[in-house]
C-alpha atoms as a PDB file:
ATOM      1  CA  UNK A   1     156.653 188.779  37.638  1.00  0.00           C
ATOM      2  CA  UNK A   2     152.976 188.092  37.823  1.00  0.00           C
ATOM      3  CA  UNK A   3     150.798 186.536  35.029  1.00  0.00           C
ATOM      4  CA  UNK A   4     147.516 186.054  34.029  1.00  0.00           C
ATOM      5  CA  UNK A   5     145.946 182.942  32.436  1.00  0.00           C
ATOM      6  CA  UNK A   6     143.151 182.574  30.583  1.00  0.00           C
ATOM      7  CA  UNK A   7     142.234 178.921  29.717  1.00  0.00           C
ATOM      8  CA  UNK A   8     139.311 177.622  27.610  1.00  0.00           C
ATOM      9  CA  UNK A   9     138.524 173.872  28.288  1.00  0.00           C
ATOM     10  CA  UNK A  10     136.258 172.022  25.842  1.00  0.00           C
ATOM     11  CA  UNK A  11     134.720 168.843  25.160  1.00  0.00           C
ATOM     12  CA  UNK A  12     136.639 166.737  21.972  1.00  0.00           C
ATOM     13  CA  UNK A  13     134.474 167.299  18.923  1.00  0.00           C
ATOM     14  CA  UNK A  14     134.549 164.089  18.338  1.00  0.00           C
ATOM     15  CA  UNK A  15     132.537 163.038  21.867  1.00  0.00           C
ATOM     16  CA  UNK A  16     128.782 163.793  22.305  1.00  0.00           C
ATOM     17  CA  UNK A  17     128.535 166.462  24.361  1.00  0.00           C
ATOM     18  CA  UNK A  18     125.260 166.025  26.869  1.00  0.00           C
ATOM     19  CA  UNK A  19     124.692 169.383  27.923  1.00  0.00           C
ATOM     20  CA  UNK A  20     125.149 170.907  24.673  1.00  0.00           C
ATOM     21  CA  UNK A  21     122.584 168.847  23.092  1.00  0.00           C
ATOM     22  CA  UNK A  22     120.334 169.553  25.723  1.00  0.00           C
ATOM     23  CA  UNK A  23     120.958 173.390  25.440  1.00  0.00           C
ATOM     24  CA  UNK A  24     120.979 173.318  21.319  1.00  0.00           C
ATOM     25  CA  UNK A  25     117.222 171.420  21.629  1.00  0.00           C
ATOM     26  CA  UNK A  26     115.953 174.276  24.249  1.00  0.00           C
ATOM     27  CA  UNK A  27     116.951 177.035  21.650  1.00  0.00           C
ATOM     28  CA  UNK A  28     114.311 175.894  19.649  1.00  0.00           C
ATOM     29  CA  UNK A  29     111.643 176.299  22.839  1.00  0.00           C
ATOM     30  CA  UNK A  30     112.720 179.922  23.287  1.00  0.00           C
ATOM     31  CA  UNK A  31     111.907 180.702  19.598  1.00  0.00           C
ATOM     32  CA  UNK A  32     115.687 180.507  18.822  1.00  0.00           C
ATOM     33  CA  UNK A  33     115.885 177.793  16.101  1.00  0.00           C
ATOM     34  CA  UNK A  34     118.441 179.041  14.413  1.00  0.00           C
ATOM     35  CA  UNK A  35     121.019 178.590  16.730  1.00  0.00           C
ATOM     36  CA  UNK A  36     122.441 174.808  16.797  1.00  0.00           C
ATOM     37  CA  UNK A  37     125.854 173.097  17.709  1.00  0.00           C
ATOM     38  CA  UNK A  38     126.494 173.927  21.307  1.00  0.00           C
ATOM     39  CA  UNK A  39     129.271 173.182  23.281  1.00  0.00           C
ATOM     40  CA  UNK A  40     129.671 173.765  26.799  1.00  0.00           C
ATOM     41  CA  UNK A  41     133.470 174.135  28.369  1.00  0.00           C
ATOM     42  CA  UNK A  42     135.242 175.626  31.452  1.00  0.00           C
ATOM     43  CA  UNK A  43     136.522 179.056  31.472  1.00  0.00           C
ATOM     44  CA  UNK A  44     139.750 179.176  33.791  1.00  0.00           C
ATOM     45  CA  UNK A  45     141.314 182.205  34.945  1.00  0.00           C
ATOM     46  CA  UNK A  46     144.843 182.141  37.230  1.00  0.00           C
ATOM     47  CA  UNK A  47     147.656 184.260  38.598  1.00  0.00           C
ATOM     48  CA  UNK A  48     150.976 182.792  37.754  1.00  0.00           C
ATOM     49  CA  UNK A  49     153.986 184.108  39.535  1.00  0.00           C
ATOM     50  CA  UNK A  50     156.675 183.310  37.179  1.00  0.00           C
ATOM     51  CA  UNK A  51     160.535 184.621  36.131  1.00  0.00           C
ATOM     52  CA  UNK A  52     159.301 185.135  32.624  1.00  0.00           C
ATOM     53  CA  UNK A  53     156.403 184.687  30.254  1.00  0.00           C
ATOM     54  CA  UNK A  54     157.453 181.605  28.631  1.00  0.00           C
ATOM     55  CA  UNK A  55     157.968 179.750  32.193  1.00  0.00           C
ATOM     56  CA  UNK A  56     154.421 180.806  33.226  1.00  0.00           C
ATOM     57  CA  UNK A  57     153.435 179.544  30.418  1.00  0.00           C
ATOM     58  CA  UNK A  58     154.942 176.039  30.781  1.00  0.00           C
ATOM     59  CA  UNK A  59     153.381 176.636  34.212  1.00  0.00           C
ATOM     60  CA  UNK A  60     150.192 176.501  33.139  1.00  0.00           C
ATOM     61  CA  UNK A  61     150.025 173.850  30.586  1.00  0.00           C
ATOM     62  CA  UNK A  62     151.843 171.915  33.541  1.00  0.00           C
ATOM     63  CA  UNK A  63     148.643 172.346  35.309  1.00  0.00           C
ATOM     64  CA  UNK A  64     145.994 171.324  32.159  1.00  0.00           C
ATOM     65  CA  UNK A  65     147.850 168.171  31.681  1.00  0.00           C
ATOM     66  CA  UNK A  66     148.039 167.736  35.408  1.00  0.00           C
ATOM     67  CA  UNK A  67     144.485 168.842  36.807  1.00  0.00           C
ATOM     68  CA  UNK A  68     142.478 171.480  35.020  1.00  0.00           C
ATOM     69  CA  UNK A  69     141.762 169.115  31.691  1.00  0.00           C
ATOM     70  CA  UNK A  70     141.166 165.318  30.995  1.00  0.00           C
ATOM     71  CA  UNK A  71     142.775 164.885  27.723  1.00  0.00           C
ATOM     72  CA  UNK A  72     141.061 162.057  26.968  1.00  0.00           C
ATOM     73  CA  UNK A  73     137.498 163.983  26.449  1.00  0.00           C
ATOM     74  CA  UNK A  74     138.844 167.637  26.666  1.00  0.00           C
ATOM     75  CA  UNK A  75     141.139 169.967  24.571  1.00  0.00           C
ATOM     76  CA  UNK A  76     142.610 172.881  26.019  1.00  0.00           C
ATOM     77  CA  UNK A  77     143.788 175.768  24.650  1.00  0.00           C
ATOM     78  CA  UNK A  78     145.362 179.272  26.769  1.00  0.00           C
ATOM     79  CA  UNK A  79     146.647 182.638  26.905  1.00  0.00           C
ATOM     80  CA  UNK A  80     149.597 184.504  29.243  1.00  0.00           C
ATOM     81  CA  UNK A  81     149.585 187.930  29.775  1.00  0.00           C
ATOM     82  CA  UNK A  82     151.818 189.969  31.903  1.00  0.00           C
ATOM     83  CA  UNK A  83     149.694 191.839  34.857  1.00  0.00           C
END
């Protein structure tokens, strides 16, 4: 069976996040002032070929902890669907 992942990586709220900041002060500059608290992540979509749904699924948290997220800054969070 063939899966699909979608995986949201973001910075720890806890952590400054650089180019957030940057992007929050600019909103101001393009007459947006009332937007504020940016945070910029990764977006990660991936085929999983996988016997079931739950194995793609430890699949791909396999592969955050392993490459796609630094866990020390970043939280991830994912979805699995069937394609």
């Amino acid at each position: 069976m063939k899966f699909k992942a979608e995986i949201d990586v973001m910075p720890l709220e806890a952590l400054l996040d650089p180019q957030g900041k940057a992007v929050t002060n600019s909103m101001t500059n393009l007459g947006l002032p009332e937007i504020s608290g940016v945070r910029i992540g990764k977006h990660i979509t991936l085929l999983v070929e996988a016997k079931d749904k739950k194995t793609a699924e430890t699949k791909v948290d396999a592969a955050c902890k392993k490459l796609l997220c630094n866990e020390i800054m970043e939280f991830y969070k994912f979805t699995v669907t069937e394609v």
